[in-house]
Protein backbone atom coordinates (compact mmCIF):
# COMPACT_ATOMS: atom_id res chain seq x y z
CA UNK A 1 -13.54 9.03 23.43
CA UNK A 2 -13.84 12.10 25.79
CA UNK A 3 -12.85 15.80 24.45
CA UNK A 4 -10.04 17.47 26.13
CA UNK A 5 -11.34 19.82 28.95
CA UNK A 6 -10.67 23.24 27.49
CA UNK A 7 -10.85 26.38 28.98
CA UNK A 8 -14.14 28.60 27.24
CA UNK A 9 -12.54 31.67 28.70
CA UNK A 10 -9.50 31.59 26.85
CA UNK A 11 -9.51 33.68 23.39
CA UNK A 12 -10.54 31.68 20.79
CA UNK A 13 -7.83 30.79 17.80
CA UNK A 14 -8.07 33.17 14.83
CA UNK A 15 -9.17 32.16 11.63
CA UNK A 16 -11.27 29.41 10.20
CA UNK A 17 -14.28 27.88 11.39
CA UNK A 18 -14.75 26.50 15.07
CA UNK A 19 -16.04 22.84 15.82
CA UNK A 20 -19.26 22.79 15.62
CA UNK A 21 -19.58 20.64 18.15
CA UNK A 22 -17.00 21.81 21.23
CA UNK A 23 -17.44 25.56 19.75
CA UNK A 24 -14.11 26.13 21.51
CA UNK A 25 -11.34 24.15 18.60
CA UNK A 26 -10.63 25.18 15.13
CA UNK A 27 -12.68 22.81 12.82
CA UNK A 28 -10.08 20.34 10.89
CA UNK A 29 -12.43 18.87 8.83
CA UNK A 30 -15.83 18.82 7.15
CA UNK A 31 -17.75 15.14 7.63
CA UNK A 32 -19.14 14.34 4.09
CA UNK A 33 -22.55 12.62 5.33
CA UNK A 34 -23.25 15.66 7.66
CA UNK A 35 -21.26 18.49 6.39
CA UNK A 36 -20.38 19.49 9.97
CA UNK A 37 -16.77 20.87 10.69
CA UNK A 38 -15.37 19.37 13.51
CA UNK A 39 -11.73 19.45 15.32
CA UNK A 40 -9.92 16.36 15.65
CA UNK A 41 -10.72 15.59 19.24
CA UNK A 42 -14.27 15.83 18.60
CA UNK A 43 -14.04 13.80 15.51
CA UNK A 44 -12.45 11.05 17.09
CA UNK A 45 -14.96 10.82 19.89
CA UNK A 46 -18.38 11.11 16.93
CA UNK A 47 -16.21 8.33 15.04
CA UNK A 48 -16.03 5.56 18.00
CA UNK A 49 -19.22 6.67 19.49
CA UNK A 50 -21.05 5.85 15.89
CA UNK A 51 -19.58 3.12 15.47
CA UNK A 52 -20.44 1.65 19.03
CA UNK A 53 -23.85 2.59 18.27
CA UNK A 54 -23.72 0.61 14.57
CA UNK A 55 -22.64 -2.47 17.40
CA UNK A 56 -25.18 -1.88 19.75
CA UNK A 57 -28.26 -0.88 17.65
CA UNK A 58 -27.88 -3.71 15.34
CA UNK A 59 -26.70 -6.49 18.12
CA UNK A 60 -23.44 -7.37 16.00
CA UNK A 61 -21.62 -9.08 19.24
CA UNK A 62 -22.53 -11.28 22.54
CA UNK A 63 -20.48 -11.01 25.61
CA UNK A 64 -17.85 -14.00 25.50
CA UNK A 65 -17.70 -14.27 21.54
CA UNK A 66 -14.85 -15.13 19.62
CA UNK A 67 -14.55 -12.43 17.09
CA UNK A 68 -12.22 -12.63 13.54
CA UNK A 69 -10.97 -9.70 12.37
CA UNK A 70 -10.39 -9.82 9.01
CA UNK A 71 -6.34 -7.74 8.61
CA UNK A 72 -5.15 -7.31 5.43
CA UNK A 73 -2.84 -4.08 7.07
CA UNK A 74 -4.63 -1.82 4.83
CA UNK A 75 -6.40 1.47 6.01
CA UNK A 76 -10.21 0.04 6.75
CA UNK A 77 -9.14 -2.78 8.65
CA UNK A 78 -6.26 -1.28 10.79
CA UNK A 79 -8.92 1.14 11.97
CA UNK A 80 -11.30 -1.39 12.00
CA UNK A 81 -8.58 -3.17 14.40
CA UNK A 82 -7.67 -0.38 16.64
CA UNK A 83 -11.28 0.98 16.98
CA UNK A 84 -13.07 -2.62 17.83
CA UNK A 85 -10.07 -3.37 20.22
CA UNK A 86 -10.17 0.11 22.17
CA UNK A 87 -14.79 -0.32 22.26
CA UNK A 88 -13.84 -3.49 23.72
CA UNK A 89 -12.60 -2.92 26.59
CA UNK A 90 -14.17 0.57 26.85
CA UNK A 91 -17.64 -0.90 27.01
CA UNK A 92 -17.21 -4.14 28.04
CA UNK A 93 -18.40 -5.97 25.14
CA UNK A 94 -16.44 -9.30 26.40
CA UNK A 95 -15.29 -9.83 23.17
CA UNK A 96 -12.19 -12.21 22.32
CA UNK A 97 -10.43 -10.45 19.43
CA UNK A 98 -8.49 -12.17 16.65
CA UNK A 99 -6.61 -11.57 13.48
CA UNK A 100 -7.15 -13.05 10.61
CA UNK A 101 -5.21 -12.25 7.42
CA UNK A 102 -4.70 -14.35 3.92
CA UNK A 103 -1.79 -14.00 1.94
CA UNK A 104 -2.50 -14.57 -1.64
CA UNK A 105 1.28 -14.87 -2.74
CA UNK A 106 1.52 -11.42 -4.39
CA UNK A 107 4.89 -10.52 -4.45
CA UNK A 108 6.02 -7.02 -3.58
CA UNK A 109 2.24 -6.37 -2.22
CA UNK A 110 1.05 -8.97 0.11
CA UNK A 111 4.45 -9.91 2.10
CA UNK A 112 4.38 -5.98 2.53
CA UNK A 113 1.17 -5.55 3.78
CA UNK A 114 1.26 -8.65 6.13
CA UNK A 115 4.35 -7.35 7.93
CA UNK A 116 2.19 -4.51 8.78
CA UNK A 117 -0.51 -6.80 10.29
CA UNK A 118 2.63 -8.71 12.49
CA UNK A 119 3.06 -4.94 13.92
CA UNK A 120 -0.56 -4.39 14.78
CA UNK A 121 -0.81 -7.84 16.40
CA UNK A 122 2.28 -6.54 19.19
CA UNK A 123 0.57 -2.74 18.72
CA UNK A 124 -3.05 -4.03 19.63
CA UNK A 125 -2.28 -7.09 21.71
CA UNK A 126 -4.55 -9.16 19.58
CA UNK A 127 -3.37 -12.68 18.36
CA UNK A 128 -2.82 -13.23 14.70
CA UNK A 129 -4.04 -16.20 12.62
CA UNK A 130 -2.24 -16.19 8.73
CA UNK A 131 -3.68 -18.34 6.01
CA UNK A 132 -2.28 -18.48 2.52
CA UNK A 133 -3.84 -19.61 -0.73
CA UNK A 134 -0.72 -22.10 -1.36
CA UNK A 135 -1.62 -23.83 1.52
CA UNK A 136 -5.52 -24.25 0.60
CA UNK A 137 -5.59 -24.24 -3.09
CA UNK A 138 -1.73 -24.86 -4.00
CA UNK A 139 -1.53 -22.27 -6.18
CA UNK A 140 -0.48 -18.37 -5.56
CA UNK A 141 -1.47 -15.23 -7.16
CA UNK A 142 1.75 -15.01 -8.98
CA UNK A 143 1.22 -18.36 -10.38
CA UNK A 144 -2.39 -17.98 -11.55
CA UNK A 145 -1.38 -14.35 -13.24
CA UNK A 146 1.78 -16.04 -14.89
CA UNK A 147 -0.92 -19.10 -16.27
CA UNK A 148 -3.88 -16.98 -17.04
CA UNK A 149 -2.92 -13.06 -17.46
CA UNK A 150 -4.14 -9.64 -15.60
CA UNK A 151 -8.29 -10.11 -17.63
CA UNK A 152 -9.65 -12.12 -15.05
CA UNK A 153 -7.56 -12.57 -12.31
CA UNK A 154 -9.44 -11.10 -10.11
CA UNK A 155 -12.25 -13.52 -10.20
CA UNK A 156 -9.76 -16.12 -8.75
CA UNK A 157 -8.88 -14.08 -6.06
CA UNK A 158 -12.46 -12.92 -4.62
CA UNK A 159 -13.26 -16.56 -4.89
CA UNK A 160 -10.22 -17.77 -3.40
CA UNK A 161 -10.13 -15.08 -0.60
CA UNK A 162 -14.08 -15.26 0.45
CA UNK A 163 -13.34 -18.95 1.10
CA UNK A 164 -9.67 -18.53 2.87
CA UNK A 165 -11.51 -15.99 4.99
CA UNK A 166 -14.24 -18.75 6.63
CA UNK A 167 -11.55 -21.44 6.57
CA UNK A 168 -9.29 -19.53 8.61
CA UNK A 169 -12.20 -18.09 10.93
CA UNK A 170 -12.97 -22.09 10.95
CA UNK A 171 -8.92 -22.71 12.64
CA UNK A 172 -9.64 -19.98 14.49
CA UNK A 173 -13.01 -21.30 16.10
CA UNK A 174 -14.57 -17.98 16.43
CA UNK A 175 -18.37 -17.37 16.41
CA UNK A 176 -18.15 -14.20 13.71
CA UNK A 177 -15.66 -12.65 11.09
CA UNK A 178 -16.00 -9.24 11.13
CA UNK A 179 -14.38 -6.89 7.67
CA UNK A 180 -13.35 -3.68 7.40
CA UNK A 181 -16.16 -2.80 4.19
CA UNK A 182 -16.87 0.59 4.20
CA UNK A 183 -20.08 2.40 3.22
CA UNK A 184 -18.30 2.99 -0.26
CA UNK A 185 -17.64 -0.40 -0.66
CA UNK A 186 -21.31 -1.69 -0.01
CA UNK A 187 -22.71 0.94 -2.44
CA UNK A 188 -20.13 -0.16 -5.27
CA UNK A 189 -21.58 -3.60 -4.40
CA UNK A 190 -24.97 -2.36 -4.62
CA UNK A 191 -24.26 -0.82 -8.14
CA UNK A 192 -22.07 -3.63 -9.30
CA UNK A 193 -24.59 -6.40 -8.53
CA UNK A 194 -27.88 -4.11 -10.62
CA UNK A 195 -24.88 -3.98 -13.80
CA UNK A 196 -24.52 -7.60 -13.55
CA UNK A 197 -28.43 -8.71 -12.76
CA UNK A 198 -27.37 -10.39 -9.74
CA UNK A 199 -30.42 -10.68 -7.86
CA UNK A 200 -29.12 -13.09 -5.22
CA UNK A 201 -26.13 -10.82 -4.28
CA UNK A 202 -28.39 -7.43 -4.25
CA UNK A 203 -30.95 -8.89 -1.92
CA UNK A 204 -27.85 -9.44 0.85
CA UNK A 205 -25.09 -7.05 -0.02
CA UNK A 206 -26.56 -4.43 2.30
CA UNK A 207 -26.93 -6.78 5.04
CA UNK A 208 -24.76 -5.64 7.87
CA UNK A 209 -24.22 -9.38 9.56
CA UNK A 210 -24.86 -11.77 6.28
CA UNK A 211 -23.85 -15.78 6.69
CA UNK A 212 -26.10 -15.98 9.93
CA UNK A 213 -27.31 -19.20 8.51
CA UNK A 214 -23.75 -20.37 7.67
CA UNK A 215 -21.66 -21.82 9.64
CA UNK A 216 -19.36 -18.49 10.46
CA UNK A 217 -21.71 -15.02 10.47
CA UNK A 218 -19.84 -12.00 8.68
CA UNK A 219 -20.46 -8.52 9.84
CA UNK A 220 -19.65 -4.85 9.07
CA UNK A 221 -19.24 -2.31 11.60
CA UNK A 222 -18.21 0.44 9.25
CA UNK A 223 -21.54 -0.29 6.90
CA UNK A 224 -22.40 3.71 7.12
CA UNK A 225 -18.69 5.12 7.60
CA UNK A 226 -17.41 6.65 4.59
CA UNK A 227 -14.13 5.80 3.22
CA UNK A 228 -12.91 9.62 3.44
CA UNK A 229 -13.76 9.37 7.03
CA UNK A 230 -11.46 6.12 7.24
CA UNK A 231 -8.53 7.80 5.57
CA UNK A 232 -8.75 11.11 3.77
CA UNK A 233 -10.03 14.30 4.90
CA UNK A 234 -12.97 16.38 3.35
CA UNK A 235 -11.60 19.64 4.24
CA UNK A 236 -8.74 21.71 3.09
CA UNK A 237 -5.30 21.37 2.06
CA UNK A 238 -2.93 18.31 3.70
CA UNK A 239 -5.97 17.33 6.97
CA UNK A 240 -6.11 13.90 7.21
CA UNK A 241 -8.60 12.09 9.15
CA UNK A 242 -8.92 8.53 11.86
CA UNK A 243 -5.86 6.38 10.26
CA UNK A 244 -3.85 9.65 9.78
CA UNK A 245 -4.33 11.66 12.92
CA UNK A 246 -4.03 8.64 15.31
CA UNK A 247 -1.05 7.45 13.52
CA UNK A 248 -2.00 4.20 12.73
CA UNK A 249 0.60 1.53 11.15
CA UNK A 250 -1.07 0.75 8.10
CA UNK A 251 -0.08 -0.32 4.74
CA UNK A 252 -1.21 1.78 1.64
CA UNK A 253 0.02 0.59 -1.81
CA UNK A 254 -3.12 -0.60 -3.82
CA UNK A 255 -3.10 -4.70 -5.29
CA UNK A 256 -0.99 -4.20 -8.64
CA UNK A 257 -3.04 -7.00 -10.34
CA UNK A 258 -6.07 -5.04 -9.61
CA UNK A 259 -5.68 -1.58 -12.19
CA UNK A 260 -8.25 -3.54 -14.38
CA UNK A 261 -10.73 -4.72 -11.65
CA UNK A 262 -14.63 -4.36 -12.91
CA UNK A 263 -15.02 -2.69 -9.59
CA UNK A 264 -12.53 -0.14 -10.47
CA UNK A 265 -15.10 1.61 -12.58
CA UNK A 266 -17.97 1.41 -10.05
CA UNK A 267 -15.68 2.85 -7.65
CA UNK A 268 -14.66 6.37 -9.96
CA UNK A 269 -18.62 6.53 -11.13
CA UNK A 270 -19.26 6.29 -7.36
CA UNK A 271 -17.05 9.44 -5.89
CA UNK A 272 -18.09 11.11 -8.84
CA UNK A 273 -21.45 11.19 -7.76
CA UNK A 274 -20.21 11.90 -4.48
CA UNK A 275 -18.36 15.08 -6.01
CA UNK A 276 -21.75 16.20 -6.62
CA UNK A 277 -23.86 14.77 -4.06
CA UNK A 278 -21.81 13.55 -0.72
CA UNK A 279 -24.59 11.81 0.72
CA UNK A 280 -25.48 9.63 -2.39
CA UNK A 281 -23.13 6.64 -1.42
CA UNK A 282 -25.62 6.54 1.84
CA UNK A 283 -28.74 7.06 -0.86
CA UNK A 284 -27.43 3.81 -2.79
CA UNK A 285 -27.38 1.79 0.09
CA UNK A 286 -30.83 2.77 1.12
CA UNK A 287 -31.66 2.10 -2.04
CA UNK A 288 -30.01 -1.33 -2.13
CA UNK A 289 -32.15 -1.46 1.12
CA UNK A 290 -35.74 -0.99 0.16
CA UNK A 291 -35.14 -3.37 -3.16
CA UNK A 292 -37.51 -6.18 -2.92
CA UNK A 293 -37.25 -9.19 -4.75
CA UNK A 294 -40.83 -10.55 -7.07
CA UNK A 295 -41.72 -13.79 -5.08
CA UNK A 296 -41.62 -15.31 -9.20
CA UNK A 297 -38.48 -15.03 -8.89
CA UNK A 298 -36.05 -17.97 -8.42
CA UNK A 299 -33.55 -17.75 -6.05
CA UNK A 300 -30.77 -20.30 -6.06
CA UNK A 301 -30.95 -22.92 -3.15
CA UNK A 302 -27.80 -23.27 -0.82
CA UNK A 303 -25.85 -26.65 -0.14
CA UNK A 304 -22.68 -28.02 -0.23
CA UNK A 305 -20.26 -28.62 -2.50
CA UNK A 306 -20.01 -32.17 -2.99
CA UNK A 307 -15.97 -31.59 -3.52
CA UNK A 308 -15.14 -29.48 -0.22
CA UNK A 309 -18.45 -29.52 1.71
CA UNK A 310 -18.44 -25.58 1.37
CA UNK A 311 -21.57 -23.93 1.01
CA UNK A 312 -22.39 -23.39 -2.55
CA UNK A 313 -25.68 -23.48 -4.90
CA UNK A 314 -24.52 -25.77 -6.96
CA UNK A 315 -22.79 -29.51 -7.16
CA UNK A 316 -19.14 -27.35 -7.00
CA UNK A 317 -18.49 -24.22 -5.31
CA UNK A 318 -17.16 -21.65 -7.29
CA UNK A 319 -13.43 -22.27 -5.58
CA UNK A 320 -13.80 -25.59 -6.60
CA UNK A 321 -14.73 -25.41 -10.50
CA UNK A 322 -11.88 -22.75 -10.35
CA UNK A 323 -9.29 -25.11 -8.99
CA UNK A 324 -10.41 -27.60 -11.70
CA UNK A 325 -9.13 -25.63 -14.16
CA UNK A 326 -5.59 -24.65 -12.95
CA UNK A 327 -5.28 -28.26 -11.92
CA UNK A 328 -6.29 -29.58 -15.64
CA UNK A 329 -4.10 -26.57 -17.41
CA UNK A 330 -7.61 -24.95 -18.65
CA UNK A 331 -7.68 -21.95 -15.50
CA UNK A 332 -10.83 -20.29 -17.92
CA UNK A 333 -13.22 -23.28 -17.16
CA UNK A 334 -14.61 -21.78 -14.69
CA UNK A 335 -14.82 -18.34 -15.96
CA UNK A 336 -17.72 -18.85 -18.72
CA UNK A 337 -17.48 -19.06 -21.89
CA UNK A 338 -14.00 -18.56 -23.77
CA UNK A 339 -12.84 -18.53 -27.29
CA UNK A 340 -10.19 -20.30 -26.70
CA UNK A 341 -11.67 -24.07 -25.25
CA UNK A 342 -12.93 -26.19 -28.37
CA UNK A 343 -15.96 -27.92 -28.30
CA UNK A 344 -14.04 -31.05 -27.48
CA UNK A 345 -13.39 -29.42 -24.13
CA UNK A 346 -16.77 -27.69 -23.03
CA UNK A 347 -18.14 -30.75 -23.44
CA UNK A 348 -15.88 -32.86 -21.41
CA UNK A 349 -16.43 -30.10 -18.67
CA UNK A 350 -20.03 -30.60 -18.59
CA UNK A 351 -19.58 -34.39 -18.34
CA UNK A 352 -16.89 -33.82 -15.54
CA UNK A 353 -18.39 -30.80 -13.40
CA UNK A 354 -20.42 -32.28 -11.11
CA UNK A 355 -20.08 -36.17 -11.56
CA UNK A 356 -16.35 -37.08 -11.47
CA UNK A 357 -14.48 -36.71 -8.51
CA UNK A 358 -11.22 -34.14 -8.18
CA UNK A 359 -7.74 -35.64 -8.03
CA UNK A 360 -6.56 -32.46 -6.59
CA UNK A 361 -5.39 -32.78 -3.27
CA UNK A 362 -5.26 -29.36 -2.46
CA UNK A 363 -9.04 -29.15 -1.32
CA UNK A 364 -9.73 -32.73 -1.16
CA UNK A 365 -7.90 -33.40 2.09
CA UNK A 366 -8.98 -30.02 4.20
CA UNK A 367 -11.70 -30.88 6.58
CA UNK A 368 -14.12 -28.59 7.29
């Protein structure tokens, strides 16, 4: 986006620092990977042109794709919205844009947030695709909380809302989904995946397209944009920066099922270090980069899962073996182990997982 022609012989503004980039506009902000202090106009034109280079360099789109966005109406993908819609037609990338959103069934957060992504879809111009866990699993969040409690509710929904996400880019028939994940995001992921010795996740979560031999390729645009850069300012007082200062409609109340999330804690240990350090979340994905995997060791295979036909490593995908257990009153099945199943039960779940086919019709009759 092009700076506003100013005049360099009128008298500078007093006080503060300039732009270090135009010279001629008080700086509004300091950029936390590069420490430079910028004005807003300049800001906004680095932003889009960095993340048109993130596009280009890495090859993300063809001309004549169809391209899911994935909306939730939350700050990183509104931005990532308005910012992919306005490089589209700037450059020419020949895209045809999409949104995709799932509604969980939270109420008092998702029916919120999703009539924030109805107002981007007149705002942007970009049609709007809504898929809800009722409709592919029968269930809602409310109803899995009410059965199974705020510990590990958040498995089901990852789960749940990975595999809404490719179903609904699968309606859709669009050749990539891309998400809003931020650089802050991807490091979490990075740290959260070493905590949990989950080799198979940290050899892709830096990826910036992942899926490419899946049936629907995801990518990330925003892979080195920090969240701060997204939303909050790194300067002074009330500055804001993108969402704020281009007055975006987006919707900022955080999941309240999520206080507990494991991710939670990466997240605080993250801009803690970032307190300290501002470019370490860009260190930890490097990092996460250069990690290479011993050729001893075994990584799981990918098929299908004999239930759904969704890709999976084992005889169930994880949405499946889930499902099993709301559908048989048991929603910890597929959690690990539990105190509270018998051995009367774990074995019965070893005999069934796997061999005996689902009377849930919830899965069973979607064909993908």
């Amino acid at each position: 986006m092009a700076s506003e022609v100013v005049d360099a012989t009128a008298p500078k503004p007093r006080g503060g620092r300039f732009c270090t980039v135009c010279n001629e506009r008080r700086a509004a902000l300091k950029r936390p990977k590069t420490l430079d202090q910028i004005c807003k106009e300049c800001f906004y034109a680095v932003f889009e042109d960095e993340i048109h280079r993130v596009i280009v360099d890495n090859h993300l789109f063809k001309p004549g794709e169809r391209i899911a966005i994935g909306a939730s109406g939350g700050k990183d993908s509104t931005v990532l919205a308005y910012v992919l819609s306005e490089l589209n037609i700037r450059h020419g990338y020949g895209l045809d844009l999409f949104l995709l959103s799932i509604d969980e069934g939270i109420t008092g957060y998702r029916d919120d947030s999703l009539e924030t992504v109805k107002r981007n879809e007149i705002q942007y111009g970009l049609p709007l695709k809504v898929v809800s866990y009722k409709e592919l699993y029968g269930w809602t969040m409310d109803e899995i909380v009410k059965l199974i409690g705020l510990k590990n509710n958040c498995t089901f929904c990852g789960v749940f809302r990975r595999q809404a996400l490719d179903r609904g880019a699968a309606l859709l028939k669009v050749d990539k989904l891309v998400t809003g994940h931020n650089a802050d995001d991807i490091a979490e992921t990075v740290l959260l995946n070493i905590l949990r010795g989950d080799i198979a996740r940290l050899s892709r979560c830096t990826s910036i397209t992942t899926g490419e031999d899946g049936p629907i390729p995801r990518c990330k645009p925003f892979k080195y944009t920090y969240e701060k850069e997204i939303l909050r300012s790194w300067a002074l007082n009330l500055l804001f920066t993108y969402a704020y200062f281009k007055r975006l409609d987006y919707f900022s109340t955080e999941c309240i099922y999520s206080p507990n999330a494991y991710r939670g804690f990466a997240r605080e240990f993250i801009k803690d270090l970032e307190r300290i350090r501002p470019r370490a979340i860009l260190d930890i994905i490097k990092s996460g980069e250069d990690f290479r995997i011993s050729t001893s060791t075994k990584m799981p295979e990918q098929g299908n899962c004999e239930r759904c036909g969704y890709i999976s490593s084992q005889k169930w995908c994880k949405a499946c073996v889930l499902l099993e257990g709301l559908n048989r009153g048991l929603p910890k099945l597929g959690i690990g182990r539990t105190r509270g199943l018998n051995n009367e039960r774990n074995k019965d779940m070893k005999e069934t997982n796997g061999t005996k086919a689902l009377q849930s019709k919830q899965c069973g009759t979607l064909d993908f």
